[in-house]
C-alpha atoms as a PDB file:
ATOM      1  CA  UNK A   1      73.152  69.337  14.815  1.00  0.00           C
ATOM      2  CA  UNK A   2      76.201  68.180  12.739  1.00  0.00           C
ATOM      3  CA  UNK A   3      77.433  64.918  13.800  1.00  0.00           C
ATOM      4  CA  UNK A   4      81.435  64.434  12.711  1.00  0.00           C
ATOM      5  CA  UNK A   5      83.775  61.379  13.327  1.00  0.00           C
ATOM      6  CA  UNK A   6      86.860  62.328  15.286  1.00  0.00           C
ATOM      7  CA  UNK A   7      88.574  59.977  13.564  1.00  0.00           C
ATOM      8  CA  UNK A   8      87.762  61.306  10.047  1.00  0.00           C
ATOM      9  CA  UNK A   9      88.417  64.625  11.415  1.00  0.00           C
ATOM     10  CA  UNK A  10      92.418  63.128  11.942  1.00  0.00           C
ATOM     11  CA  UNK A  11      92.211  61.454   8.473  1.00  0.00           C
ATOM     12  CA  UNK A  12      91.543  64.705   6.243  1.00  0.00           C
ATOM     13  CA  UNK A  13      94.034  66.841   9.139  1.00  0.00           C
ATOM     14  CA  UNK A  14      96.723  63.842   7.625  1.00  0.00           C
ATOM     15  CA  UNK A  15      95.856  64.150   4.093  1.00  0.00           C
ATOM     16  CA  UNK A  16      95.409  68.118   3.872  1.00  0.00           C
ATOM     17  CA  UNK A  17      98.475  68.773   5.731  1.00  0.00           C
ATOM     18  CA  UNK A  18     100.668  65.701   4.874  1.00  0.00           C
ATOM     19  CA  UNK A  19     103.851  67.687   4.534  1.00  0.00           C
ATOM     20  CA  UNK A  20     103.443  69.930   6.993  1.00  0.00           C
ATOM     21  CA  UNK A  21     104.478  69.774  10.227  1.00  0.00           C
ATOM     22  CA  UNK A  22     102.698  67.640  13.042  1.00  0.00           C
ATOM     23  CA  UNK A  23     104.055  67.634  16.310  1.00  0.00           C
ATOM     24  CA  UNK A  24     107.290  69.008  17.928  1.00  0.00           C
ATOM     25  CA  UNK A  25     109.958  68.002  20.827  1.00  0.00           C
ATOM     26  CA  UNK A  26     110.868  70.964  22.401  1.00  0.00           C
ATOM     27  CA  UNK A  27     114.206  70.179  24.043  1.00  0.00           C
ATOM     28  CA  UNK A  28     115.888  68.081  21.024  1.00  0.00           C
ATOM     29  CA  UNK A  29     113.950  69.913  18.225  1.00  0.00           C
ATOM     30  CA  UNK A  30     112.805  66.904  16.431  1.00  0.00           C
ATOM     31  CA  UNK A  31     109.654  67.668  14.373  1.00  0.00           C
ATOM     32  CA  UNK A  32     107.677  64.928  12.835  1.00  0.00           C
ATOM     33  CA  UNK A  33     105.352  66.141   9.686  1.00  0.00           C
ATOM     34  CA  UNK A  34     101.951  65.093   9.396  1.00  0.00           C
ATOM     35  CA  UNK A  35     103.224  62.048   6.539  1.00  0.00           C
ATOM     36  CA  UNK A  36     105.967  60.623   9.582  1.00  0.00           C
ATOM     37  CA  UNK A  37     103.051  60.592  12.151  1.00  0.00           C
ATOM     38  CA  UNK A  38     100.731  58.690   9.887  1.00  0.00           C
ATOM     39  CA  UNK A  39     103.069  56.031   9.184  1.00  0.00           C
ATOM     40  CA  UNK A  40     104.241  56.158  12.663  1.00  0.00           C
ATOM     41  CA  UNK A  41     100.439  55.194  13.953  1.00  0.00           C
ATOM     42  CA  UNK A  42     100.494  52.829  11.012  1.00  0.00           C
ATOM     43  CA  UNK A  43     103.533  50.799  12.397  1.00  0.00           C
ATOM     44  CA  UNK A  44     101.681  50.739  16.057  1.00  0.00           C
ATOM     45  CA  UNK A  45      98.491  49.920  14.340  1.00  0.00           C
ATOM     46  CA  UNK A  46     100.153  46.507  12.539  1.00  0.00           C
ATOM     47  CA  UNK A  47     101.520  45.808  16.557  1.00  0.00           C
ATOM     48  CA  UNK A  48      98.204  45.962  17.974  1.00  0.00           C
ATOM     49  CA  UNK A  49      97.142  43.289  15.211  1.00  0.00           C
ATOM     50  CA  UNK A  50      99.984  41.075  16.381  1.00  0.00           C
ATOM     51  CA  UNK A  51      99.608  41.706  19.453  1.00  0.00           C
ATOM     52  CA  UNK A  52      95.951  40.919  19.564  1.00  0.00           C
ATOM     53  CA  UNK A  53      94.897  43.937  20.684  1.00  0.00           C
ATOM     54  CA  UNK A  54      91.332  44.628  19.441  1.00  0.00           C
ATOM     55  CA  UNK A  55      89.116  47.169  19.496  1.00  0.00           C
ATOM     56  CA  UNK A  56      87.574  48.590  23.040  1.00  0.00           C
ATOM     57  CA  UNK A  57      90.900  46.785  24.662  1.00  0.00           C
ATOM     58  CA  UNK A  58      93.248  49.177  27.147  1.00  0.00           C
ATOM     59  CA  UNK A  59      97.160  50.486  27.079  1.00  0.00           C
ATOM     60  CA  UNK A  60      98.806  52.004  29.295  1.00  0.00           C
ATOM     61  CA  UNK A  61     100.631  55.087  29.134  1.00  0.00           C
ATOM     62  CA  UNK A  62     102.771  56.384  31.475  1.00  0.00           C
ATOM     63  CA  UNK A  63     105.144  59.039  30.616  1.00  0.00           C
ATOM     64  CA  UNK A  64     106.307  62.553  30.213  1.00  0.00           C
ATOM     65  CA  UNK A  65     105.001  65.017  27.756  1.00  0.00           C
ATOM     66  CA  UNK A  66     106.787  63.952  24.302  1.00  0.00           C
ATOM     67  CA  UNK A  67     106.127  63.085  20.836  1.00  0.00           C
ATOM     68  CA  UNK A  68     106.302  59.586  21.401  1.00  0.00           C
ATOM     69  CA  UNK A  69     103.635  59.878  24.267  1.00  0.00           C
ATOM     70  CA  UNK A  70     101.548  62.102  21.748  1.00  0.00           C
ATOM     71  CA  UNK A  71     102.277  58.943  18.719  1.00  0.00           C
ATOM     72  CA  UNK A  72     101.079  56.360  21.064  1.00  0.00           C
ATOM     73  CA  UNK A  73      98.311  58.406  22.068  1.00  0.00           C
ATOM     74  CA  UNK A  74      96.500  59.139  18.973  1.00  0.00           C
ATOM     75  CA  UNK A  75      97.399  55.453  17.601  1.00  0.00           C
ATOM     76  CA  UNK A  76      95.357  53.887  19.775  1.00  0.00           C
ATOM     77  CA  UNK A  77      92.315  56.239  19.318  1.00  0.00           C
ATOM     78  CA  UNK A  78      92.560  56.136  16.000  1.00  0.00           C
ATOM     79  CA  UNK A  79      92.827  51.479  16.428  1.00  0.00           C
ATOM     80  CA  UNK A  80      89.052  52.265  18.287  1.00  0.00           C
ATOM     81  CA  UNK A  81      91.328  50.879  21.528  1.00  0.00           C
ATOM     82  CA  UNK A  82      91.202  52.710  24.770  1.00  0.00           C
ATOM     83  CA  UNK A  83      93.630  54.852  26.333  1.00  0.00           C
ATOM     84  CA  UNK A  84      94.562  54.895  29.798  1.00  0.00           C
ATOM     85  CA  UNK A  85      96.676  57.242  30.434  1.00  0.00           C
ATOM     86  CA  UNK A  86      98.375  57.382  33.856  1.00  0.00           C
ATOM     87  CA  UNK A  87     100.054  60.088  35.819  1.00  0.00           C
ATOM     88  CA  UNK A  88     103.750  59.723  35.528  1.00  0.00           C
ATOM     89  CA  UNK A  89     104.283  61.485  39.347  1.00  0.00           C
ATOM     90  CA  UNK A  90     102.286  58.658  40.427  1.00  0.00           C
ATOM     91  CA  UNK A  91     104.209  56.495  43.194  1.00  0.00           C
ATOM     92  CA  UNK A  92     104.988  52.632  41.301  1.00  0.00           C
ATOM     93  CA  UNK A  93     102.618  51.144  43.567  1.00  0.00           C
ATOM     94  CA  UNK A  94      99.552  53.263  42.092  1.00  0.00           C
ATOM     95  CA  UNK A  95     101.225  52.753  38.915  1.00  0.00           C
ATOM     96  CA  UNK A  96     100.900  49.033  39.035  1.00  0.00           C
ATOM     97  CA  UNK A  97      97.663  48.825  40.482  1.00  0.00           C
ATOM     98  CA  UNK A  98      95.999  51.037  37.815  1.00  0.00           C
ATOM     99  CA  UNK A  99      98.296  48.749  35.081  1.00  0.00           C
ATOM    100  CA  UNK A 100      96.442  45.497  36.667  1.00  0.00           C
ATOM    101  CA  UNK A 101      92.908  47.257  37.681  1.00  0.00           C
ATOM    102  CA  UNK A 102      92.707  48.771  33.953  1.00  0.00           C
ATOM    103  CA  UNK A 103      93.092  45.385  32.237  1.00  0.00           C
ATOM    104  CA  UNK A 104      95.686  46.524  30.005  1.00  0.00           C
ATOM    105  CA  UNK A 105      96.497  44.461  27.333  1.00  0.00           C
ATOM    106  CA  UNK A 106     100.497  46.119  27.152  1.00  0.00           C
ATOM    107  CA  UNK A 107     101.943  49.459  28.356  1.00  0.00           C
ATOM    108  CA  UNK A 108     104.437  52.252  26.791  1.00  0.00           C
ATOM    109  CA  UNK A 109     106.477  54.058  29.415  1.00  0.00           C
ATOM    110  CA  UNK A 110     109.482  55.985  29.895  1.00  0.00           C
ATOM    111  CA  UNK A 111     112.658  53.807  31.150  1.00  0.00           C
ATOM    112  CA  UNK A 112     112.935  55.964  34.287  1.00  0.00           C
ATOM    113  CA  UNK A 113     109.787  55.255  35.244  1.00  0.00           C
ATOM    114  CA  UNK A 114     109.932  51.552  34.519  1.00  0.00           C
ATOM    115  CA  UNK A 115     113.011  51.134  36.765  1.00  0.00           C
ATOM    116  CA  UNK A 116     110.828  51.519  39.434  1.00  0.00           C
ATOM    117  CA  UNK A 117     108.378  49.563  38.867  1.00  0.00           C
ATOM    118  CA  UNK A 118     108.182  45.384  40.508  1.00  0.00           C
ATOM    119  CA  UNK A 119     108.540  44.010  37.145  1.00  0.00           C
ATOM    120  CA  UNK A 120     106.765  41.214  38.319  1.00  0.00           C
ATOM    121  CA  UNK A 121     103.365  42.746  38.581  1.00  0.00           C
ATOM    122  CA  UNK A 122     102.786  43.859  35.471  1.00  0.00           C
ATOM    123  CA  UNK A 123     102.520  40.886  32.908  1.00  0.00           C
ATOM    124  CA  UNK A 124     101.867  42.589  29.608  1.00  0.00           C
ATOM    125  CA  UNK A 125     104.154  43.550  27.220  1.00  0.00           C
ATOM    126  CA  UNK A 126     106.081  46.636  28.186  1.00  0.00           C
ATOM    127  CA  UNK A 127     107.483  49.002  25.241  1.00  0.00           C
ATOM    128  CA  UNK A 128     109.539  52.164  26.141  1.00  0.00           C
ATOM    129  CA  UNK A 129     108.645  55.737  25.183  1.00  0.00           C
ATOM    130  CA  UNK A 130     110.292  57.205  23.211  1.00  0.00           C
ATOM    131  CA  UNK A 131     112.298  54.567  21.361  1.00  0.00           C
ATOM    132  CA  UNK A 132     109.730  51.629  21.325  1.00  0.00           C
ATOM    133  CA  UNK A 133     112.035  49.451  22.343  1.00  0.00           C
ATOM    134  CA  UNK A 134     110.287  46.388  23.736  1.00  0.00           C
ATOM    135  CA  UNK A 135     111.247  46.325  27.845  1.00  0.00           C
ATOM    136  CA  UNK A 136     109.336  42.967  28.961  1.00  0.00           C
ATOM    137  CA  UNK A 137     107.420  40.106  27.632  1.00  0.00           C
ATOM    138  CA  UNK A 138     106.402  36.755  28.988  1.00  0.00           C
ATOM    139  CA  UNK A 139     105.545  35.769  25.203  1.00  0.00           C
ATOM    140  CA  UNK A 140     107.816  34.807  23.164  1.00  0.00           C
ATOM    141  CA  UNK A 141     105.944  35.884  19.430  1.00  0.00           C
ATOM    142  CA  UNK A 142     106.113  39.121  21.471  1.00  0.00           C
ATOM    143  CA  UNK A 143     109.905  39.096  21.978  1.00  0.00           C
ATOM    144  CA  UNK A 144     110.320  39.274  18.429  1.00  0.00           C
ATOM    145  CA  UNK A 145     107.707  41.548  17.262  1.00  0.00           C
ATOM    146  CA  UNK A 146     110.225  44.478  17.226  1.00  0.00           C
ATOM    147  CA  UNK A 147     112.836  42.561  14.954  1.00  0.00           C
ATOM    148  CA  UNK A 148     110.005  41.498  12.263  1.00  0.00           C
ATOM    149  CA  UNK A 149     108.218  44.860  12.421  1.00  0.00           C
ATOM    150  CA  UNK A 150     109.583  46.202   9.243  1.00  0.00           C
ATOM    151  CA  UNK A 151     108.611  43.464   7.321  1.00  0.00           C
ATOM    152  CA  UNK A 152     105.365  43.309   8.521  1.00  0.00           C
ATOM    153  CA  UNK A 153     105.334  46.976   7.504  1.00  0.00           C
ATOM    154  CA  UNK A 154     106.760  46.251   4.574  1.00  0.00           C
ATOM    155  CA  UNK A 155     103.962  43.272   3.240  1.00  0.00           C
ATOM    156  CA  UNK A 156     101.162  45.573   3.849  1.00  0.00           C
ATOM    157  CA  UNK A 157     102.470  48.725   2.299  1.00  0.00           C
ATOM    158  CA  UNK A 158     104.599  47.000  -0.901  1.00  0.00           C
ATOM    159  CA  UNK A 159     104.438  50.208  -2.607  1.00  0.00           C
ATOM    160  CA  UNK A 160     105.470  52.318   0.694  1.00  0.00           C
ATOM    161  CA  UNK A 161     102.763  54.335   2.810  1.00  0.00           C
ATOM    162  CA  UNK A 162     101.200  57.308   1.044  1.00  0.00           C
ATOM    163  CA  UNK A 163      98.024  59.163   1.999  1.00  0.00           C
ATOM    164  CA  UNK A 164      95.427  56.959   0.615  1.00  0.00           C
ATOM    165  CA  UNK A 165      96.646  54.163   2.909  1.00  0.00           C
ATOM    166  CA  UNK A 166      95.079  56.225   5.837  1.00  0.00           C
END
């Protein structure tokens, strides 16, 4: 039996097809190639370190089918986190419940689905889908994650991200 890591399996579908492209919205047409997605799950990857997300810890995803949910997805496989992925026809009461029940450590969800929500019983950090934008935090080090992202990007890439970085 041949034993393979999913995870390498991503790394050489990134490298081999790094210009190519990776994933596709259908409505607006936006394509991200296989070189955008890396650095995309790079940029997650260097949240989930500030964030103190380690490995076997949850997030939450709640959302409609989109590259961002697809991004989000895959970044936190490939961080050796777990996904929990929840239903976004779920009623906000089941939403919340799984948010708490899961233990998830923050959640990325589309704004319509937020506004719904008691914002008071969930008490992670809550990032939209698909901009990123951060939507709640009781931390403030969280509150400005989104404004120092970039440079954080920016110290641990110096020479810009490139295919060996994955």
């Amino acid at each position: 039996m041949i034993q393979q890591n999913f995870i390498k399996i991503y790394e050489e579908s990134f490298k081999s097809n790094w210009e190519l492209p990776a994933l596709s919205n259908y409505k607006d047409r936006k394509t991200l190639s296989y070189s955008q997605l890396a650095e995309k799950i790079a940029r997650i990857h260097i949240m989930y370190e500030e964030l103190g997300i380690r490995k076997g810890d949850k997030v939450a995803l709640i959302g409609k089918n989109h590259t961002g949910w697809s991004l989000v997805f895959l970044a936190t496989i490939t961080y050796g986190a777990v996904i929990v992925p929840i239903l976004h026809e779920f009623n906000p009461e089941s939403i919340e419940h799984i948010i708490s029940h899961s233990e998830s450590r923050c959640v990325f969800i589309n704004k319509k689905i937020w506004e719904n929500l008691d914002k008071n019983k969930v008490t992670v950090p809550v990032f939209s889908l698909p901009s990123f934008d951060l939507l709640q935090s009781h931390d403030e080090t969280t509150k400005e994650l989104p404004i120092k992202l970039d440079a954080l990007f920016a110290k641990k890439y110096p020479d810009g991200f490139h295919k060996e970085n994955i």
